[in-house]
Every structure is written in structure tokens, then in C-alpha cells.
N, C-alpha and C. Protein backbone atom coordinates (compact mmCIF):
# COMPACT_ATOMS: atom_id res chain seq x y z
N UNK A 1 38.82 -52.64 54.05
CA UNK A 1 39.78 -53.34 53.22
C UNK A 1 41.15 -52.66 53.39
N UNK A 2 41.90 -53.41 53.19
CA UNK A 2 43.38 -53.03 53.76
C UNK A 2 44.27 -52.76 52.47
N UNK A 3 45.41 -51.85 52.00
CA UNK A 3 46.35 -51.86 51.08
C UNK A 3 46.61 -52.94 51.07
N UNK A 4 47.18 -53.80 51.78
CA UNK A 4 47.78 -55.53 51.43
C UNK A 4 46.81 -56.20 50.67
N UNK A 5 45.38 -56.14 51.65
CA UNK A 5 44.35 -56.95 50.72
C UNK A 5 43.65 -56.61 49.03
N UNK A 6 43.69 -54.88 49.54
CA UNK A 6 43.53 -54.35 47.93
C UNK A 6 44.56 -54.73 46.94
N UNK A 7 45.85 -54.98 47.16
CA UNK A 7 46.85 -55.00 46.49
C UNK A 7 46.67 -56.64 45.69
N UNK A 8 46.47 -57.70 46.83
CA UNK A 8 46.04 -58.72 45.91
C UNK A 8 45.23 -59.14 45.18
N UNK A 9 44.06 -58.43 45.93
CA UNK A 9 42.67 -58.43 44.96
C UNK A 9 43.24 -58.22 43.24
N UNK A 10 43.41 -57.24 43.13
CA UNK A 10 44.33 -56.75 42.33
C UNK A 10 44.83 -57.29 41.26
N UNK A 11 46.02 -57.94 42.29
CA UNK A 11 47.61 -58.90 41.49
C UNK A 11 46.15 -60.16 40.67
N UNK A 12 45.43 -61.15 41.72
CA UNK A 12 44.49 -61.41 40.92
C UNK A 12 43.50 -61.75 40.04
N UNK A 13 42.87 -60.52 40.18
CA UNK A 13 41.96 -60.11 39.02
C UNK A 13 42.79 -60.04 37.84
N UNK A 14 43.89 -59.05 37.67
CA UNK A 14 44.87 -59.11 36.88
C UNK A 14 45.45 -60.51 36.24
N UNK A 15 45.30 -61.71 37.10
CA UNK A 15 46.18 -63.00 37.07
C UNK A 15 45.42 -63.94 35.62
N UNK A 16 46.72 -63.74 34.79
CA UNK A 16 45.67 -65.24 33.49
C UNK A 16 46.33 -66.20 33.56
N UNK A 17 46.20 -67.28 33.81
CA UNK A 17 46.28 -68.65 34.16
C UNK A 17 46.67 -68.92 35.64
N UNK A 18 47.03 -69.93 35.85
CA UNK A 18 47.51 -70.55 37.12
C UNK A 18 48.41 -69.33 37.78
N UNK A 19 48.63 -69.81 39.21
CA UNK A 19 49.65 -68.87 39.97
C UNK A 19 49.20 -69.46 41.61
N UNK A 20 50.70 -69.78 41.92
CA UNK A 20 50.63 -70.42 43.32
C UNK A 20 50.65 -68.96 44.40
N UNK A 21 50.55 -69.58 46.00
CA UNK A 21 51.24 -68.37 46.84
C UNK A 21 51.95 -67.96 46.83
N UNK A 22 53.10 -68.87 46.48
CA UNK A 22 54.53 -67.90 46.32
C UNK A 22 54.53 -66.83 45.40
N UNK A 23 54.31 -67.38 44.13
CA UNK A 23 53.95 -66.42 42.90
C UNK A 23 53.50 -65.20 43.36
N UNK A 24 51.91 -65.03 43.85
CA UNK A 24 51.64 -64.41 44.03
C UNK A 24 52.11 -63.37 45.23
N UNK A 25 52.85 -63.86 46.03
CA UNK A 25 53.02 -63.35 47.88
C UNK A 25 54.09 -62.20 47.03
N UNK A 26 55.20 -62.89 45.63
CA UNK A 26 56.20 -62.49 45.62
C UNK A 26 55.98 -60.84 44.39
N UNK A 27 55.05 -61.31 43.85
CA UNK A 27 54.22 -59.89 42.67
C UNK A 27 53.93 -58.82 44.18
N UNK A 28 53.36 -59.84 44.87
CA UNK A 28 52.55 -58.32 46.19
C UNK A 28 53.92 -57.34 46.83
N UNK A 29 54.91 -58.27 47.42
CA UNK A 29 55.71 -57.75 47.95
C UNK A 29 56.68 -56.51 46.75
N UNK A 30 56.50 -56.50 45.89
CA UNK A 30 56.66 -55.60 44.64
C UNK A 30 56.42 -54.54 45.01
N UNK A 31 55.22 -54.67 45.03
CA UNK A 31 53.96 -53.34 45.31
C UNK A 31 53.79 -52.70 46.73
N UNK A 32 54.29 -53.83 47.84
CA UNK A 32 54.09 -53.59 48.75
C UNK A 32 54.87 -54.14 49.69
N UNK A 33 55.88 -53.91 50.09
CA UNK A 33 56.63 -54.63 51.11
C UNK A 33 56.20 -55.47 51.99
N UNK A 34 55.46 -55.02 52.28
CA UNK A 34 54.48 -54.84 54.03
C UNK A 34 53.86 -56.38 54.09
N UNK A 35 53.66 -56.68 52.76
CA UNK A 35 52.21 -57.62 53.06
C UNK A 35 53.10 -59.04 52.85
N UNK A 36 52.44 -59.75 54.38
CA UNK A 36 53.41 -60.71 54.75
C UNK A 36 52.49 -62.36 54.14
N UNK A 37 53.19 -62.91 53.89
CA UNK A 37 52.87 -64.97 53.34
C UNK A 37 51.45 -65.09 54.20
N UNK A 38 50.86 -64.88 55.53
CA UNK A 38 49.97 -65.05 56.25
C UNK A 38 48.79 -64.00 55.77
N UNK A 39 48.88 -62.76 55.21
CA UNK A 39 47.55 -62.14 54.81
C UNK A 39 47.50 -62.62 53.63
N UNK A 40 48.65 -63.32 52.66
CA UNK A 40 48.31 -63.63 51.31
C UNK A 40 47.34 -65.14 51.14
N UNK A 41 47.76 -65.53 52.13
CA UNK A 41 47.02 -67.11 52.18
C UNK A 41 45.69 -66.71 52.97
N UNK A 42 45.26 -66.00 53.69
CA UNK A 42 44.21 -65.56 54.36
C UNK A 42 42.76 -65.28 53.41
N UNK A 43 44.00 -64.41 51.97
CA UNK A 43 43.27 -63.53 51.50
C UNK A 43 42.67 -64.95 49.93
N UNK A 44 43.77 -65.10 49.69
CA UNK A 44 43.36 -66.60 49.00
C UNK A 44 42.30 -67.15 49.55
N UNK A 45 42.45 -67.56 50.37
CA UNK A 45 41.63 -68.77 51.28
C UNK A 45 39.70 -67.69 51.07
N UNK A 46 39.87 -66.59 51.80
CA UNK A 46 38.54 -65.94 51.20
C UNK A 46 37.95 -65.75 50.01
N UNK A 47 38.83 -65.43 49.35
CA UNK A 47 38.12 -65.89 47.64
C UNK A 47 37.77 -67.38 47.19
N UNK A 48 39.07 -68.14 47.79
CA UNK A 48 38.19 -69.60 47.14
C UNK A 48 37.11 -70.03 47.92
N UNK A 49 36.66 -69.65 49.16
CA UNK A 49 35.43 -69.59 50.12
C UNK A 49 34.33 -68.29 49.32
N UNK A 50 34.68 -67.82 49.01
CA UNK A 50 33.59 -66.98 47.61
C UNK A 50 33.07 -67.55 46.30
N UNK A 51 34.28 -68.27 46.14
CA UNK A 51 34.30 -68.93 44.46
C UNK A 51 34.86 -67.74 43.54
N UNK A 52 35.71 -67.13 43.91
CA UNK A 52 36.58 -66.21 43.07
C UNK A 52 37.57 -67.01 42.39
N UNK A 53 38.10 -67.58 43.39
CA UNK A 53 39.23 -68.03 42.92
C UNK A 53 38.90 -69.79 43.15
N UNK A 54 39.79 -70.75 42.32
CA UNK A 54 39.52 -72.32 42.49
C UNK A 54 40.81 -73.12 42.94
N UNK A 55 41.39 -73.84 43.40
CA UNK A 55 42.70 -74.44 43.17
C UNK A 55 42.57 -75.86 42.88
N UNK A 56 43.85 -75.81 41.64
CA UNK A 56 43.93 -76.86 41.29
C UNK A 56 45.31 -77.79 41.88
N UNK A 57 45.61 -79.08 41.58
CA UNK A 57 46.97 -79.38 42.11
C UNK A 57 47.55 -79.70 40.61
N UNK A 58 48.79 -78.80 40.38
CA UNK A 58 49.64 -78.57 39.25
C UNK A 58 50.70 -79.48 39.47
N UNK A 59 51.22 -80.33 39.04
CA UNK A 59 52.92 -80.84 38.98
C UNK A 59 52.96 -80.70 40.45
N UNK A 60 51.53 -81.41 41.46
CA UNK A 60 51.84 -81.54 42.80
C UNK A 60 51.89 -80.63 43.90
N UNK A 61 51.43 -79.41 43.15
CA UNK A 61 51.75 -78.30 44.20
C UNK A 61 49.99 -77.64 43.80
N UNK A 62 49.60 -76.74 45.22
CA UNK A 62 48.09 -76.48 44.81
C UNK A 62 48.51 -74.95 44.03
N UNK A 63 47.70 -75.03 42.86
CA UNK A 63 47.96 -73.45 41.83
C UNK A 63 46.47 -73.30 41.53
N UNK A 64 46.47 -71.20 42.22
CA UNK A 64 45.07 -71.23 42.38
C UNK A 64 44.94 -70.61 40.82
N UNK A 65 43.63 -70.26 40.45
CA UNK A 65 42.88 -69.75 39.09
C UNK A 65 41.84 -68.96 39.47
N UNK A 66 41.83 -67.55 38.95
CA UNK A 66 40.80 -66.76 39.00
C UNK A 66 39.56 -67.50 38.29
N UNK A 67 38.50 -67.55 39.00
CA UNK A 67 37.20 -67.94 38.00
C UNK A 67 36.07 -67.14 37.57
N UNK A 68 35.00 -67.15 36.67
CA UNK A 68 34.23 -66.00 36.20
C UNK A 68 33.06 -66.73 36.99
N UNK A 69 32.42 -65.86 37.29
CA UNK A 69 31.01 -66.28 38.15
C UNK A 69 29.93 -67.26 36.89
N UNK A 70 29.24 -67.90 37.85
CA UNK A 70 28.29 -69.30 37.22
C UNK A 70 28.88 -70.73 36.95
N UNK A 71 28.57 -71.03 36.64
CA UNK A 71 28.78 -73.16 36.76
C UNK A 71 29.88 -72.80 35.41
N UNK A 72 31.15 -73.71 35.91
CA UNK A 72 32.12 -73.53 34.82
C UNK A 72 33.10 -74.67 35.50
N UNK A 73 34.02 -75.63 34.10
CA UNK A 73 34.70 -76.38 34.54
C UNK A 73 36.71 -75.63 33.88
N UNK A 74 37.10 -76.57 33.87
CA UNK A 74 38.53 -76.20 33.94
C UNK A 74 39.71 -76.92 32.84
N UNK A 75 39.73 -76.38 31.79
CA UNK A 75 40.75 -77.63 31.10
C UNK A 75 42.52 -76.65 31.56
N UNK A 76 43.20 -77.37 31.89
CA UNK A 76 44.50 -76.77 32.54
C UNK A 76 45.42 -77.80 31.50
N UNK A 77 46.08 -76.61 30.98
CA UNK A 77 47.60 -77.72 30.24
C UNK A 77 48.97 -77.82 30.54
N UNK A 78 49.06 -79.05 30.77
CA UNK A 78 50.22 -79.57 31.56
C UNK A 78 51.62 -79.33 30.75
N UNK A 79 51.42 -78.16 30.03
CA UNK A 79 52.65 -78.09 29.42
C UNK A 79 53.20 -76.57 29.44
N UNK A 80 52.25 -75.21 29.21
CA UNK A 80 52.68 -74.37 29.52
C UNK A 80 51.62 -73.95 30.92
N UNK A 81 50.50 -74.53 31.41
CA UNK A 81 49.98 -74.45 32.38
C UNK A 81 48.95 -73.36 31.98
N UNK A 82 48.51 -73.16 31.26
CA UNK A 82 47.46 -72.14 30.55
C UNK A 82 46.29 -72.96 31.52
N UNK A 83 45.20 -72.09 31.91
CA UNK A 83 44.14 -72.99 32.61
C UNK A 83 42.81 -71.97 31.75
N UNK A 84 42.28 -72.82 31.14
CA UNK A 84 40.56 -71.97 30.22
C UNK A 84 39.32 -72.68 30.80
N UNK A 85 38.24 -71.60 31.06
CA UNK A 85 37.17 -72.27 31.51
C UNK A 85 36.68 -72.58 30.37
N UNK A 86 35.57 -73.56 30.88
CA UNK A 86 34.20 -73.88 29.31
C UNK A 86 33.45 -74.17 30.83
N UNK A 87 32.08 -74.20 29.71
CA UNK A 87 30.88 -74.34 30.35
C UNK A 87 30.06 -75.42 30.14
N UNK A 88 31.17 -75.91 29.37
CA UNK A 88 30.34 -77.65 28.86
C UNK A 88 30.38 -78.29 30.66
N UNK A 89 29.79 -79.39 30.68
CA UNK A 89 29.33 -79.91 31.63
C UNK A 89 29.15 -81.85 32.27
N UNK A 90 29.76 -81.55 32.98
CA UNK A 90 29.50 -83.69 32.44
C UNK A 90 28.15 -83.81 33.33
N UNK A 91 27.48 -82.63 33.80
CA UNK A 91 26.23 -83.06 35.20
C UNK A 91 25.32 -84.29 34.85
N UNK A 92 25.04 -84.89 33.26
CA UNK A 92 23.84 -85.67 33.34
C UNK A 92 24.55 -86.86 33.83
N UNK A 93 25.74 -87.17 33.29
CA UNK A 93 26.47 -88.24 33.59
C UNK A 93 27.02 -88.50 35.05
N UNK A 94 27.13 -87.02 35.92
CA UNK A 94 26.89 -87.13 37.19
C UNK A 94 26.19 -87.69 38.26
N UNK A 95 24.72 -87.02 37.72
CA UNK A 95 23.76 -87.40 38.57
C UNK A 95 23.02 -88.78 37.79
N UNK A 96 23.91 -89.22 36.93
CA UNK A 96 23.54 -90.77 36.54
C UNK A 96 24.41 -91.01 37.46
N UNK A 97 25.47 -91.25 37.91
CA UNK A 97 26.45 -92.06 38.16
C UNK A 97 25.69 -92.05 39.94
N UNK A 98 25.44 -90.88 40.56
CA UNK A 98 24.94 -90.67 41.36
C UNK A 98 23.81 -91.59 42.10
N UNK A 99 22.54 -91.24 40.98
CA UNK A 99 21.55 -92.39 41.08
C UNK A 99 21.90 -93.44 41.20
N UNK A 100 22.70 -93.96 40.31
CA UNK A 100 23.10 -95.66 40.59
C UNK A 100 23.34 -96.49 41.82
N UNK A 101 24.44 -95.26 42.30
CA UNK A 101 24.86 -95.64 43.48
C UNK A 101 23.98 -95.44 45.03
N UNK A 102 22.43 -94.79 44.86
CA UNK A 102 22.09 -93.98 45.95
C UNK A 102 22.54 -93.15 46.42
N UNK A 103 23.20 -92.32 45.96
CA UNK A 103 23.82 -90.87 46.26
C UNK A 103 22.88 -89.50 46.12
N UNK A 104 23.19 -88.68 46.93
CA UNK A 104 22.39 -87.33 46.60
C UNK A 104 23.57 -86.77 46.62
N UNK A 105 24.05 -86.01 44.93
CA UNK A 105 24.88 -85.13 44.69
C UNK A 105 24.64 -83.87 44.78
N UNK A 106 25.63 -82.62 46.14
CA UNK A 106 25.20 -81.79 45.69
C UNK A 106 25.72 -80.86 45.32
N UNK A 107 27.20 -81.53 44.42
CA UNK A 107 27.38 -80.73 43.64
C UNK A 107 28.92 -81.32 42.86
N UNK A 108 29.95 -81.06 42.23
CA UNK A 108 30.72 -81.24 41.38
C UNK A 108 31.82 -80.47 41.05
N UNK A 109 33.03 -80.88 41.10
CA UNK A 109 34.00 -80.08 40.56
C UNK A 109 34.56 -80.82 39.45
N UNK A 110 35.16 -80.32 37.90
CA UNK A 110 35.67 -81.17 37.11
C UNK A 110 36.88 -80.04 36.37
N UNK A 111 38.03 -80.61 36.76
CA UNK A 111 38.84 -80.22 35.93
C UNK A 111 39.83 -81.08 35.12
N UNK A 112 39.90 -80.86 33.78
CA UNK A 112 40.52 -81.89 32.58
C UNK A 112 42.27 -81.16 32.21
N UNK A 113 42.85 -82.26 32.37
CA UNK A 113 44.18 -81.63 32.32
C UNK A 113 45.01 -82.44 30.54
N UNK A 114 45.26 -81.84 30.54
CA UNK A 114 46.01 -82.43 28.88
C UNK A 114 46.74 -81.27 28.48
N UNK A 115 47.09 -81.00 26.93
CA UNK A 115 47.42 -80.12 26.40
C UNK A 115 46.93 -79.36 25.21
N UNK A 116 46.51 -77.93 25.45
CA UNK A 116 46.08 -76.68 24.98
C UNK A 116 46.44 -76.77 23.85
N UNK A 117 45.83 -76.11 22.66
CA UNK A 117 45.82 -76.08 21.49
C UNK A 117 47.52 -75.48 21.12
N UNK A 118 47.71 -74.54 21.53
CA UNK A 118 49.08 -73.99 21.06
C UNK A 118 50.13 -74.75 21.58
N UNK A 119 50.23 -75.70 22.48
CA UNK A 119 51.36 -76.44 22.70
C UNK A 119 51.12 -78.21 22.00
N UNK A 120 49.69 -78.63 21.22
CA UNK A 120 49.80 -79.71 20.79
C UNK A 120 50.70 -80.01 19.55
């Protein structure tokens, strides 16, 4: 593992809510001069290929989210951009919708966008 890559691991784990590449490329270069737009998207790209991290598309642009390990969905608010997991689930209504159609689902992403309790 490399200082650049430790450094974002890092930035993050550290990270609560949303945060694009730039965001993030621009916290690393803080810490670290060195570490260039191409190891930051590299290093992205391996976590959301882990399931560390998820991306969502924010006001059109993709903004990734640290996630906690196990089946979890996403309510993100479109007003200060706060993103909270829950573990509620729409799967029965999935693999209904699934069946209907002859589908074999194997698997689901759901994220609900509105606005968060402190900005309603």
C-alpha cells in the first residue's frame, strides 16, 4: 500500500456524507502533494469494486458514500446532501416484481432521495 493510497483510505473512512473526486483528490493533495486525480479515481474505483464505497448521482454529478458492510439502502437529501443508511428493504416487492416479469434477480440497489429530518 502506498502513502497516496493510505492517505485516501483515510480521507474516506473519515468521510460523513457524500463527497465527489474532486472533493476528495483536493482534501488528499492537503496531506499529500504527490497524489495525482488518476490514483484517486483508481483508488475509488477499488473500493466501490469492494463495496466500501457506493456512488450515487447528486445534482447530476456521481458523489461517492462510504458504506458499512451487509445489505443496506440509501436515503440521500437533496438539500444539504446528508446521505444515511437503513436497512429496511423493498426485496419482497422486488422479487415480486421480478417473478411477474420472468426475471431472475440477482440483486438490487435502492437509493431514496428527498429531504432529511433537519432540513424538512
Amino acid at each position: 500500500m502506498t502513502d497516496q493510497r493510505r492517505v485516501l483510505l483515510e480521507l474516506v473512512e473519515a468521510s460523513d456524507g457524500g463527497f465527489t473526486v474532486a472533493d476528495l483528490h483536493e482534501q488528499a493533495r492537503r496531506r499529500n502533494p504527490r497524489i495525482g486525480l488518476a490514483t484517486t479515481y483508481r483508488t475509488l474505483e477499488l473500493l466501490r469494486g469492494s463495496g466500501a464505497v457506493h456512488v450515487l448521482t447528486v445534482d447530476g454529478r456521481p458523489t461517492y458514500v462510504r458504506c458499512q458492510e451487509g445489505h443496506h439502502h440509501h436515503l440521500v437529501c437533496t438539500r444539504c446532501g446528508s446521505v444515511e443508511d437503513t436497512e429496511l428493504c423493498a426485496a419482497p416487492s422486488v422479487e415480486e416484481i421480478a417473478r411477474r416479469h420472468g426475471f431472475a434477480a440477482a440483486g438490487h440497489e435502492l437509493d431514496i432521495f428527498g429531504t432529511c429530518r433537519r432540513c424538512a
